[in-house]
PDB file of N, CA and C in Angstrom:
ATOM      1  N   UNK A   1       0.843  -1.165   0.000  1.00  0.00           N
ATOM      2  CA  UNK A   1       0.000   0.000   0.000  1.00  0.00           C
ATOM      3  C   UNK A   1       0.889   1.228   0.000  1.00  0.00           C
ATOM      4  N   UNK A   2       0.902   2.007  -0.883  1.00  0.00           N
ATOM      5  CA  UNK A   2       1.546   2.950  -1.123  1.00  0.00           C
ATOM      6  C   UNK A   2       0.676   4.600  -0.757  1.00  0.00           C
ATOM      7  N   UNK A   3       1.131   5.724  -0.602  1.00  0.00           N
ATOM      8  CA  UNK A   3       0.883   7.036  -0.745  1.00  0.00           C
ATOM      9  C   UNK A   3       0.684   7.294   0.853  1.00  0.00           C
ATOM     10  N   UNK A   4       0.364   9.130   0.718  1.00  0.00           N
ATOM     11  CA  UNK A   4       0.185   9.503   2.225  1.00  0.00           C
ATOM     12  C   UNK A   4      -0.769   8.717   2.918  1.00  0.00           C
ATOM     13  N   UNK A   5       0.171   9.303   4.647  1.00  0.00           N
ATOM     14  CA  UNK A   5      -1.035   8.933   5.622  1.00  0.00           C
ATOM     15  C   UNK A   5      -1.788   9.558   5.867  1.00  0.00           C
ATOM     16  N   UNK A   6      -2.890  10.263   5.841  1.00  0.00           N
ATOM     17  CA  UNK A   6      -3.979  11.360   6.043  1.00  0.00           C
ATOM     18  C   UNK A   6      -5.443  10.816   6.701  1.00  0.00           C
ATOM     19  N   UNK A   7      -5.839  11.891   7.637  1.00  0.00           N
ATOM     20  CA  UNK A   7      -7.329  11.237   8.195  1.00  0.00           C
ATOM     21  C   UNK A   7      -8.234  12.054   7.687  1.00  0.00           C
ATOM     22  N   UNK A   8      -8.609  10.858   6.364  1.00  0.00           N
ATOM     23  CA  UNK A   8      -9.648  11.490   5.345  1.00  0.00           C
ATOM     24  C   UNK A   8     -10.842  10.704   5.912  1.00  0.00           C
ATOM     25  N   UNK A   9     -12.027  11.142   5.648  1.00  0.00           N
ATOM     26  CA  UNK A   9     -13.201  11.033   5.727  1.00  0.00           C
ATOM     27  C   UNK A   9     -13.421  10.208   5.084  1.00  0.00           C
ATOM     28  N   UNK A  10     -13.375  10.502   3.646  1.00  0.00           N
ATOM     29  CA  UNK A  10     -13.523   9.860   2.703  1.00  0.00           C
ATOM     30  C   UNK A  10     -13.286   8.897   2.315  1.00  0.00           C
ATOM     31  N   UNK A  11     -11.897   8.775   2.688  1.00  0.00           N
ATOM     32  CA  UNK A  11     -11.232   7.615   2.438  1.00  0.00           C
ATOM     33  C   UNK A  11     -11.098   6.632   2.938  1.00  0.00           C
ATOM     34  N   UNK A  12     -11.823   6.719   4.083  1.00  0.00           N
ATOM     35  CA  UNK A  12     -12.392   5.898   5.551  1.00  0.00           C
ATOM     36  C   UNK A  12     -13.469   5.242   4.999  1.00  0.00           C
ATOM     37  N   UNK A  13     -14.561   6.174   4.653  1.00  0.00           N
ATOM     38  CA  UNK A  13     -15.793   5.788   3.967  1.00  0.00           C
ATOM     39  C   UNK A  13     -15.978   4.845   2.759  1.00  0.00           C
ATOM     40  N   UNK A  14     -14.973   5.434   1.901  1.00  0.00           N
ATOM     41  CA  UNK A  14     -14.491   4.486   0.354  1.00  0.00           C
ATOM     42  C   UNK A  14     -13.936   3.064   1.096  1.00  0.00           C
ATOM     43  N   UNK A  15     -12.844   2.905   1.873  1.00  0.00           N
ATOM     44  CA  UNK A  15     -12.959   1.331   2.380  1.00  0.00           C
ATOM     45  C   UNK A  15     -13.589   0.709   2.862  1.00  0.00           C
ATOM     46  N   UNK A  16     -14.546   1.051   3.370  1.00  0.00           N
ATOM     47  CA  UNK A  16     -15.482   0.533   4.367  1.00  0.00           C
ATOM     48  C   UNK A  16     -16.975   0.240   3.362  1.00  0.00           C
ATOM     49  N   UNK A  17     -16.912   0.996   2.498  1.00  0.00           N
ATOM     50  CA  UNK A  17     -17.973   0.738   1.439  1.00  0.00           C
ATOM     51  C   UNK A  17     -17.736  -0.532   0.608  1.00  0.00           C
ATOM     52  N   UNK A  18     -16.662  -0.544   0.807  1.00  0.00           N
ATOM     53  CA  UNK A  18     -15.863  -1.976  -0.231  1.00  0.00           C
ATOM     54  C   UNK A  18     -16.590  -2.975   0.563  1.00  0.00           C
ATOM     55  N   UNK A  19     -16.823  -3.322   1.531  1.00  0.00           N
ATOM     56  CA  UNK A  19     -17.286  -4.460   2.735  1.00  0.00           C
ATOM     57  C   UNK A  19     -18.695  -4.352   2.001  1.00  0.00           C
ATOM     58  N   UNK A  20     -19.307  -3.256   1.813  1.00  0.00           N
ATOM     59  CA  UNK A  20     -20.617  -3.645   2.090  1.00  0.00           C
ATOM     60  C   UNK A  20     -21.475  -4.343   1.009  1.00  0.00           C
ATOM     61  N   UNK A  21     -22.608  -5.087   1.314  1.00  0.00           N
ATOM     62  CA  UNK A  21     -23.133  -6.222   0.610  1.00  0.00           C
ATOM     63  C   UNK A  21     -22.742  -7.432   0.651  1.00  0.00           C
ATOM     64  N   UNK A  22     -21.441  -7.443   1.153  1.00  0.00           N
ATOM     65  CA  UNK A  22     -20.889  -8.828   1.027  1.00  0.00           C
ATOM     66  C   UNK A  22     -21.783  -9.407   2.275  1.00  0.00           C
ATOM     67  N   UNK A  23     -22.182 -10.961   1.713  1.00  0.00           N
ATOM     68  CA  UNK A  23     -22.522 -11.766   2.402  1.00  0.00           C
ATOM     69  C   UNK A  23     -21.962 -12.733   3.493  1.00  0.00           C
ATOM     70  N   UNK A  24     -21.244 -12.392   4.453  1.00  0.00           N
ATOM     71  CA  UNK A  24     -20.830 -13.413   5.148  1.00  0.00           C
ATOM     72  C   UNK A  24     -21.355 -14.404   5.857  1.00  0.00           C
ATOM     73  N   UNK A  25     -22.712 -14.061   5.907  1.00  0.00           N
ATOM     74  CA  UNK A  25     -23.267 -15.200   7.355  1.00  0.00           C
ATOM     75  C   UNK A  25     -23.070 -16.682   6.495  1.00  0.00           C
ATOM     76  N   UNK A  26     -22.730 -17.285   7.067  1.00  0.00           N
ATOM     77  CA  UNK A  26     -22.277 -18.585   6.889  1.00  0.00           C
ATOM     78  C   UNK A  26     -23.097 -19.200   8.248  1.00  0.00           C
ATOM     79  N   UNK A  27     -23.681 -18.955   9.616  1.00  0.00           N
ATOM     80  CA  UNK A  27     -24.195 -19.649  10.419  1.00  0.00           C
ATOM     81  C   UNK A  27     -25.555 -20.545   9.993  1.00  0.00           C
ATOM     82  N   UNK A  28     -26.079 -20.411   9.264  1.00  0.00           N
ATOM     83  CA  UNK A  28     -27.343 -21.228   9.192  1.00  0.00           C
ATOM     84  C   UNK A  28     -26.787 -22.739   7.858  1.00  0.00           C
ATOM     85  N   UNK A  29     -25.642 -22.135   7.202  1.00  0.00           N
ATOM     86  CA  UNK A  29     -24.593 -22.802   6.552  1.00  0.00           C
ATOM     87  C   UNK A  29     -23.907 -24.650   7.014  1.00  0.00           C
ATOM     88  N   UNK A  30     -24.648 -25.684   6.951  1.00  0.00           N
ATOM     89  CA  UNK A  30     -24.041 -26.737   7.072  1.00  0.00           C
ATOM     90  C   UNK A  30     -22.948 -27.786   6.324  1.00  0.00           C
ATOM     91  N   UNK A  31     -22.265 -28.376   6.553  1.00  0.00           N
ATOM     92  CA  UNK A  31     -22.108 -29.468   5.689  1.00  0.00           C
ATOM     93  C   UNK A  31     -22.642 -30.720   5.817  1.00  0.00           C
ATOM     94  N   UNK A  32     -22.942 -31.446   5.055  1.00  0.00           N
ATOM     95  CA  UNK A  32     -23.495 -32.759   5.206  1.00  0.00           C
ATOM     96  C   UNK A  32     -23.012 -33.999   4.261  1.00  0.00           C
ATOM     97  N   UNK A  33     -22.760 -34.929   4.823  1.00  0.00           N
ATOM     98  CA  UNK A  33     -23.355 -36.049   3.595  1.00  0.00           C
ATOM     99  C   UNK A  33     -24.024 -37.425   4.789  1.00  0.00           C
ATOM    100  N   UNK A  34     -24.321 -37.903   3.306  1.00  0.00           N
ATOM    101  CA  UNK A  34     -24.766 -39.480   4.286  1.00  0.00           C
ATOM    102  C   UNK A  34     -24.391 -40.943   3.845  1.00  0.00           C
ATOM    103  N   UNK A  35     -24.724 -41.815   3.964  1.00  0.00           N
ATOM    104  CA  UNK A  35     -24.067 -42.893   3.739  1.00  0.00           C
ATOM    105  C   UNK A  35     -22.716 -43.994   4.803  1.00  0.00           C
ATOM    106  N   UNK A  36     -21.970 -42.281   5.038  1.00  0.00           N
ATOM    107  CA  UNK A  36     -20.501 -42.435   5.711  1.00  0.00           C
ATOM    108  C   UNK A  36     -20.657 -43.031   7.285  1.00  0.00           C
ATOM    109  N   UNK A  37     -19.956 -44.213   7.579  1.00  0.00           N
ATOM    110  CA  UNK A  37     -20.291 -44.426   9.296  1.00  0.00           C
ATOM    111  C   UNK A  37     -18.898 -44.524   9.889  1.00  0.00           C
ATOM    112  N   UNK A  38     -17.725 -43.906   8.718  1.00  0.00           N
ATOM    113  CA  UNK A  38     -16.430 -43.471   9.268  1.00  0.00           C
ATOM    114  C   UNK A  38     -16.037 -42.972  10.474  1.00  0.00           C
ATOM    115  N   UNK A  39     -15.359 -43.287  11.291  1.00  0.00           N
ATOM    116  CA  UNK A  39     -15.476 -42.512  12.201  1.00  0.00           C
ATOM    117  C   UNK A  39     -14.726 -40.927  11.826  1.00  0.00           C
ATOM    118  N   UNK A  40     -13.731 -41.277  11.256  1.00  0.00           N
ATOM    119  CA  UNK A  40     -13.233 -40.297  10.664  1.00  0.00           C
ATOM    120  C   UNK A  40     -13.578 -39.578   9.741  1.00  0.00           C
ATOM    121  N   UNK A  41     -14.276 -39.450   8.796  1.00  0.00           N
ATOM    122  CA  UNK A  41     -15.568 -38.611   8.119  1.00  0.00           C
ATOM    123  C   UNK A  41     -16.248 -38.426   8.748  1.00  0.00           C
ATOM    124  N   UNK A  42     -16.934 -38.904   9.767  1.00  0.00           N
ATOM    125  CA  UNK A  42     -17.862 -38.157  11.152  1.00  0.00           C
ATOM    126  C   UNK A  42     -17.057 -37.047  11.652  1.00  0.00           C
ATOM    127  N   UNK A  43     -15.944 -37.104  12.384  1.00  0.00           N
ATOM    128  CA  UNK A  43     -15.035 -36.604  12.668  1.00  0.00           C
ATOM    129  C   UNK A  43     -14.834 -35.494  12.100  1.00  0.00           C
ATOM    130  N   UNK A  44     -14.188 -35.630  10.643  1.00  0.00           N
ATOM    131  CA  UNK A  44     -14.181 -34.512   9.782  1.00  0.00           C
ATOM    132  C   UNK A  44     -15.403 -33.154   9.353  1.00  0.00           C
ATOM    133  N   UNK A  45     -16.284 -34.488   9.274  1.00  0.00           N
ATOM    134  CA  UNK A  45     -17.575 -33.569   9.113  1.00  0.00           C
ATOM    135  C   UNK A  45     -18.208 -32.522  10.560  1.00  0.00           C
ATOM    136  N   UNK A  46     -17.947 -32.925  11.595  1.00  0.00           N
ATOM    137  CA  UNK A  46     -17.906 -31.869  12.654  1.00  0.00           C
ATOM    138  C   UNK A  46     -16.990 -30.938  13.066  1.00  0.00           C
ATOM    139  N   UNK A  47     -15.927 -31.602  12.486  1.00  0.00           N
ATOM    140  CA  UNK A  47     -14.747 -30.430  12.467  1.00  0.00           C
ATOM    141  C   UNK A  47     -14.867 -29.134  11.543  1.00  0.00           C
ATOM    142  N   UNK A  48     -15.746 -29.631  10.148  1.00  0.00           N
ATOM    143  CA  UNK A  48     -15.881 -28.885   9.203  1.00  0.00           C
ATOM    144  C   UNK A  48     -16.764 -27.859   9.541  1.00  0.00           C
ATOM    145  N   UNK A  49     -17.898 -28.359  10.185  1.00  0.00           N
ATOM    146  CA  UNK A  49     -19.098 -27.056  10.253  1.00  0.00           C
ATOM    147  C   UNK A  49     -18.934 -26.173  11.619  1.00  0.00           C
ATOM    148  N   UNK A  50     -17.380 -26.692  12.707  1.00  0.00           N
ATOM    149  CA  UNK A  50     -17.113 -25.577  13.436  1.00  0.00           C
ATOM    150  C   UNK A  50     -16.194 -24.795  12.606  1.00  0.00           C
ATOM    151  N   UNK A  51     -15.602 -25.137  11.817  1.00  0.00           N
ATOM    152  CA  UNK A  51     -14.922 -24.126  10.776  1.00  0.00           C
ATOM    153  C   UNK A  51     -15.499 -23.262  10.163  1.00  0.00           C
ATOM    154  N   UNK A  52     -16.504 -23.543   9.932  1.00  0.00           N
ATOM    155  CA  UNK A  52     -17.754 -22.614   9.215  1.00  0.00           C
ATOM    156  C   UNK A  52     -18.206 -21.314  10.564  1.00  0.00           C
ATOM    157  N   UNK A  53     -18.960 -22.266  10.925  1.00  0.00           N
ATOM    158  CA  UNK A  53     -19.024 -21.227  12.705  1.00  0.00           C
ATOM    159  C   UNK A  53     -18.550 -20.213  12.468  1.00  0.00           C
ATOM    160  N   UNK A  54     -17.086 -20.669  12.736  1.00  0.00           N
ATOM    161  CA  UNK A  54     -16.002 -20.191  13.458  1.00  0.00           C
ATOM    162  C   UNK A  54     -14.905 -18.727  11.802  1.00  0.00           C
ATOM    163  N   UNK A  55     -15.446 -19.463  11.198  1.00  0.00           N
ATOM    164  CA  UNK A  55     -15.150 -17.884  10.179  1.00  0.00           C
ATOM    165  C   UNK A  55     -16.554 -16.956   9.881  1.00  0.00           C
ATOM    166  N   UNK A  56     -17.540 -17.497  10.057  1.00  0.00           N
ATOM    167  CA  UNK A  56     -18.836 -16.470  10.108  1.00  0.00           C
ATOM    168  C   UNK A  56     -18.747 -15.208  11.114  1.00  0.00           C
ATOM    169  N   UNK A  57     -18.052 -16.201  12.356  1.00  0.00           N
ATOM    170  CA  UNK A  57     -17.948 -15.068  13.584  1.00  0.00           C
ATOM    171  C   UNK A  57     -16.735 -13.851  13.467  1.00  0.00           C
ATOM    172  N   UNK A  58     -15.970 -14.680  12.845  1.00  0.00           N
ATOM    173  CA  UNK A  58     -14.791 -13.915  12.463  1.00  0.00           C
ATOM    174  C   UNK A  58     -15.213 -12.897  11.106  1.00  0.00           C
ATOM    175  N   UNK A  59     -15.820 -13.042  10.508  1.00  0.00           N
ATOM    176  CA  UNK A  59     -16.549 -12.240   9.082  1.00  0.00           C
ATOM    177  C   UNK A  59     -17.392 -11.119   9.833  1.00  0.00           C
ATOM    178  N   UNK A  60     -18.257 -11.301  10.996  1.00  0.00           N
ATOM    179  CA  UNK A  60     -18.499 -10.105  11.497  1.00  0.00           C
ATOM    180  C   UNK A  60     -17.806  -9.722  12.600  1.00  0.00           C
ATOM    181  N   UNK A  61     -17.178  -9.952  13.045  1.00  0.00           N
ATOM    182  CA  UNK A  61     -16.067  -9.249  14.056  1.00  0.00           C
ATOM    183  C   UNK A  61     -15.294  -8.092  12.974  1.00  0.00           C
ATOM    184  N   UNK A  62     -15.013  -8.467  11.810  1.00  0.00           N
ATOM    185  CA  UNK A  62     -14.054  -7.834  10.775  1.00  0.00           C
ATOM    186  C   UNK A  62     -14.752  -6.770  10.323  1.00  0.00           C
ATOM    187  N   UNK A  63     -16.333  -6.986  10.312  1.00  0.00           N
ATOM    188  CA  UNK A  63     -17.331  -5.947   9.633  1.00  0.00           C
ATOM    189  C   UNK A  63     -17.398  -5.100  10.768  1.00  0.00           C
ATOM    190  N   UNK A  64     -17.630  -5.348  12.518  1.00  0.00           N
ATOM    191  CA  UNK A  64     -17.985  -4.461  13.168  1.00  0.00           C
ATOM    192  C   UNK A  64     -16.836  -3.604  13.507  1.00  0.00           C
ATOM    193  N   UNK A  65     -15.296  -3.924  13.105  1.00  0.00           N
ATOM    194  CA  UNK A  65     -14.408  -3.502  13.394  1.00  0.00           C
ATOM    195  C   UNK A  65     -14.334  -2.466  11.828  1.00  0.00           C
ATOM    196  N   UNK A  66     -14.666  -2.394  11.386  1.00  0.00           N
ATOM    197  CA  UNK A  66     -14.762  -1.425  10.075  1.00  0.00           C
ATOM    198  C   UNK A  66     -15.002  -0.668  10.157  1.00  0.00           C
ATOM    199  N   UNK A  67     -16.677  -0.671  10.658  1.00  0.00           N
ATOM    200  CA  UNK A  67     -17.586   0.413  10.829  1.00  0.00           C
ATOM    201  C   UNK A  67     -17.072   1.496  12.046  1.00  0.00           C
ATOM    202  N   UNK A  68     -15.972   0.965  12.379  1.00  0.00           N
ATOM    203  CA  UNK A  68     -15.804   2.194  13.118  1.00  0.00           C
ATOM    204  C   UNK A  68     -14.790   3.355  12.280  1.00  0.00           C
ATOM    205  N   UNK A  69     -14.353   2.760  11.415  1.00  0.00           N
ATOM    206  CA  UNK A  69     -13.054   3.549  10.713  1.00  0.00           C
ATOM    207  C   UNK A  69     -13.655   4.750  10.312  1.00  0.00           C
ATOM    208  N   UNK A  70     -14.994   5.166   9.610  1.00  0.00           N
ATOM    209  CA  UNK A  70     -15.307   6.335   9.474  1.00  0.00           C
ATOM    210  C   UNK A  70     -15.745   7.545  10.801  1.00  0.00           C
ATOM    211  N   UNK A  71     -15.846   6.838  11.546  1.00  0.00           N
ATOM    212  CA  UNK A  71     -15.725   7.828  12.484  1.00  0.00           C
ATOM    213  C   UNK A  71     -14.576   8.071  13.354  1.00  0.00           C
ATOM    214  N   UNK A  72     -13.632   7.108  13.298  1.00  0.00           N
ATOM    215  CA  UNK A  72     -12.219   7.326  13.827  1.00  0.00           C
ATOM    216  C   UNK A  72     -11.446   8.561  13.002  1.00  0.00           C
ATOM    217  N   UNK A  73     -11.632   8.346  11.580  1.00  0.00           N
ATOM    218  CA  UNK A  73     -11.008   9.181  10.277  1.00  0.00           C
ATOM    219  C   UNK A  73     -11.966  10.666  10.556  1.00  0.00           C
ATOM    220  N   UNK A  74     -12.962  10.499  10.957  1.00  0.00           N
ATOM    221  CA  UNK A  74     -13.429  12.239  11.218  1.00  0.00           C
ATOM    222  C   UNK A  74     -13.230  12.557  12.752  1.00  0.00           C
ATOM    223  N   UNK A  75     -12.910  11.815  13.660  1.00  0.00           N
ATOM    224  CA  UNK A  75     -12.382  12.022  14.422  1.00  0.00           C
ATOM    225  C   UNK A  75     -10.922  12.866  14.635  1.00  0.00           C
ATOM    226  N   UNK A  76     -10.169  12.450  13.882  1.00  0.00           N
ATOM    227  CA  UNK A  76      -8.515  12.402  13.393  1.00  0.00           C
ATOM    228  C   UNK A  76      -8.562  13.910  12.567  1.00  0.00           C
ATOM    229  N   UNK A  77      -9.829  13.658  11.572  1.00  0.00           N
ATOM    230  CA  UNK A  77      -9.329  15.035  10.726  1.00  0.00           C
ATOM    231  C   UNK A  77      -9.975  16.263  11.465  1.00  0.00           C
ATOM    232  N   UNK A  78     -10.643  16.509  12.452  1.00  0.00           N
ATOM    233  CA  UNK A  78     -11.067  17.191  13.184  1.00  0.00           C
ATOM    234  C   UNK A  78      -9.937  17.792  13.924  1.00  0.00           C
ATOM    235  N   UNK A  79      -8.964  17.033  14.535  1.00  0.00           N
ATOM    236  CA  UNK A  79      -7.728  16.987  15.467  1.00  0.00           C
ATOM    237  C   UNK A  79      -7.124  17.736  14.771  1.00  0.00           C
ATOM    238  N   UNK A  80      -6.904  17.281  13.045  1.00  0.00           N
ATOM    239  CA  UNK A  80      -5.791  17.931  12.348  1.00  0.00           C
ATOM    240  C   UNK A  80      -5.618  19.066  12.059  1.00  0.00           C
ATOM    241  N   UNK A  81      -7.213  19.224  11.952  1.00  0.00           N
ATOM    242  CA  UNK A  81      -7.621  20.976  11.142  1.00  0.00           C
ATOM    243  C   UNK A  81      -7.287  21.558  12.845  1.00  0.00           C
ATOM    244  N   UNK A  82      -7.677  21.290  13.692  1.00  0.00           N
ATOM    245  CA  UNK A  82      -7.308  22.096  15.025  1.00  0.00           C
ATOM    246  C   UNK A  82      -6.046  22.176  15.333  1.00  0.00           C
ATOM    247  N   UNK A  83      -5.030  21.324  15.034  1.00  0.00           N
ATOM    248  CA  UNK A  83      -3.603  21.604  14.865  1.00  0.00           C
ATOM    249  C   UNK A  83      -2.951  22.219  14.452  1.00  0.00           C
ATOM    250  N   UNK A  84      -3.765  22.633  13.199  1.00  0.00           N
ATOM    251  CA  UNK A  84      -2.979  23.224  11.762  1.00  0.00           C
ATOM    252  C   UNK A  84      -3.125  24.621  11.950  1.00  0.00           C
ATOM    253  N   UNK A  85      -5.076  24.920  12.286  1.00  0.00           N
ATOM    254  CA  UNK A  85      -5.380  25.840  13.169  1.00  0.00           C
ATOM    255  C   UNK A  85      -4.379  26.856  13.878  1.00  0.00           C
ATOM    256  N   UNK A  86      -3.820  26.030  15.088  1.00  0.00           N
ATOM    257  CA  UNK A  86      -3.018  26.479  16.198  1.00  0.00           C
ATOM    258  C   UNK A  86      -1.876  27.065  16.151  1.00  0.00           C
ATOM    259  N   UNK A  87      -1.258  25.951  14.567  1.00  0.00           N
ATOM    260  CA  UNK A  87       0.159  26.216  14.092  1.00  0.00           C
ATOM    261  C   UNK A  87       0.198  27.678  12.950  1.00  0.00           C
ATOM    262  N   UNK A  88      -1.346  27.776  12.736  1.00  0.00           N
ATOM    263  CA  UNK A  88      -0.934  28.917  11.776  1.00  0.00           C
ATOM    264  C   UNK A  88      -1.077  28.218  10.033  1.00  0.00           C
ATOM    265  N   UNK A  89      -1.025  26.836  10.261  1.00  0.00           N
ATOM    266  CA  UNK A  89      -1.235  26.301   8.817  1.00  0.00           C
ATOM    267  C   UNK A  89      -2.559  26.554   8.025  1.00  0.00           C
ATOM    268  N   UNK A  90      -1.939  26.083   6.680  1.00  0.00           N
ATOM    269  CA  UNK A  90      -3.316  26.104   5.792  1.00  0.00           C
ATOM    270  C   UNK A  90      -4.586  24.872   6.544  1.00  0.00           C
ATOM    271  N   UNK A  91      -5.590  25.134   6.208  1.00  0.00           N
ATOM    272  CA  UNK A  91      -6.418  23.703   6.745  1.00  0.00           C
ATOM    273  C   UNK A  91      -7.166  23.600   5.191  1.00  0.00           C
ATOM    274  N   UNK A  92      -6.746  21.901   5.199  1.00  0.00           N
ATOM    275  CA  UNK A  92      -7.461  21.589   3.389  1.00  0.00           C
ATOM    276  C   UNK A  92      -8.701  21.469   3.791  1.00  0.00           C
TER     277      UNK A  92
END
């Protein structure tokens, strides 16, 4: 990732827009088959649908941790313009 570091609004907003629509819930999401009295395909197959779980939860942990970036980034550029303010700088 290349270019400045800056606390844009915008640019907070533009990543965080990238997330949205995407479908993650995977909880109502199973795997199945039948036939198998493996123990080890049993095995597997319960291992598999806590994997599922277990990245659904992680898919919104990642989304609720997003949604904060636009208000952290107007948080930040608020700070800056009051800095710049203080110093006598231009404020963009």
């Amino acid at each position: 990732m290349t270019g400045k570091i800056a606390s844009s609004t915008a640019a907070a907003q533009n990543a965080v827009t990238k997330l949205t629509g995407k479908n993650v819930d995977l909880s109502k999401k199973a795997i199945s088959f039948s036939g198998s009295t493996v123990s080890s395909m049993t095995d597997g197959l319960t291992i598999a649908n806590q994997i599922v779980g277990e990245v659904s939860s992680l898919a919104e942990c990642v989304w609720s941790q997003a949604e904060k970036f636009p208000q952290i980034a107007e948080m930040m550029e608020y700070q800056d313009r009051q800095a710049a303010h203080q110093m006598g700088g231009v404020v963009y």
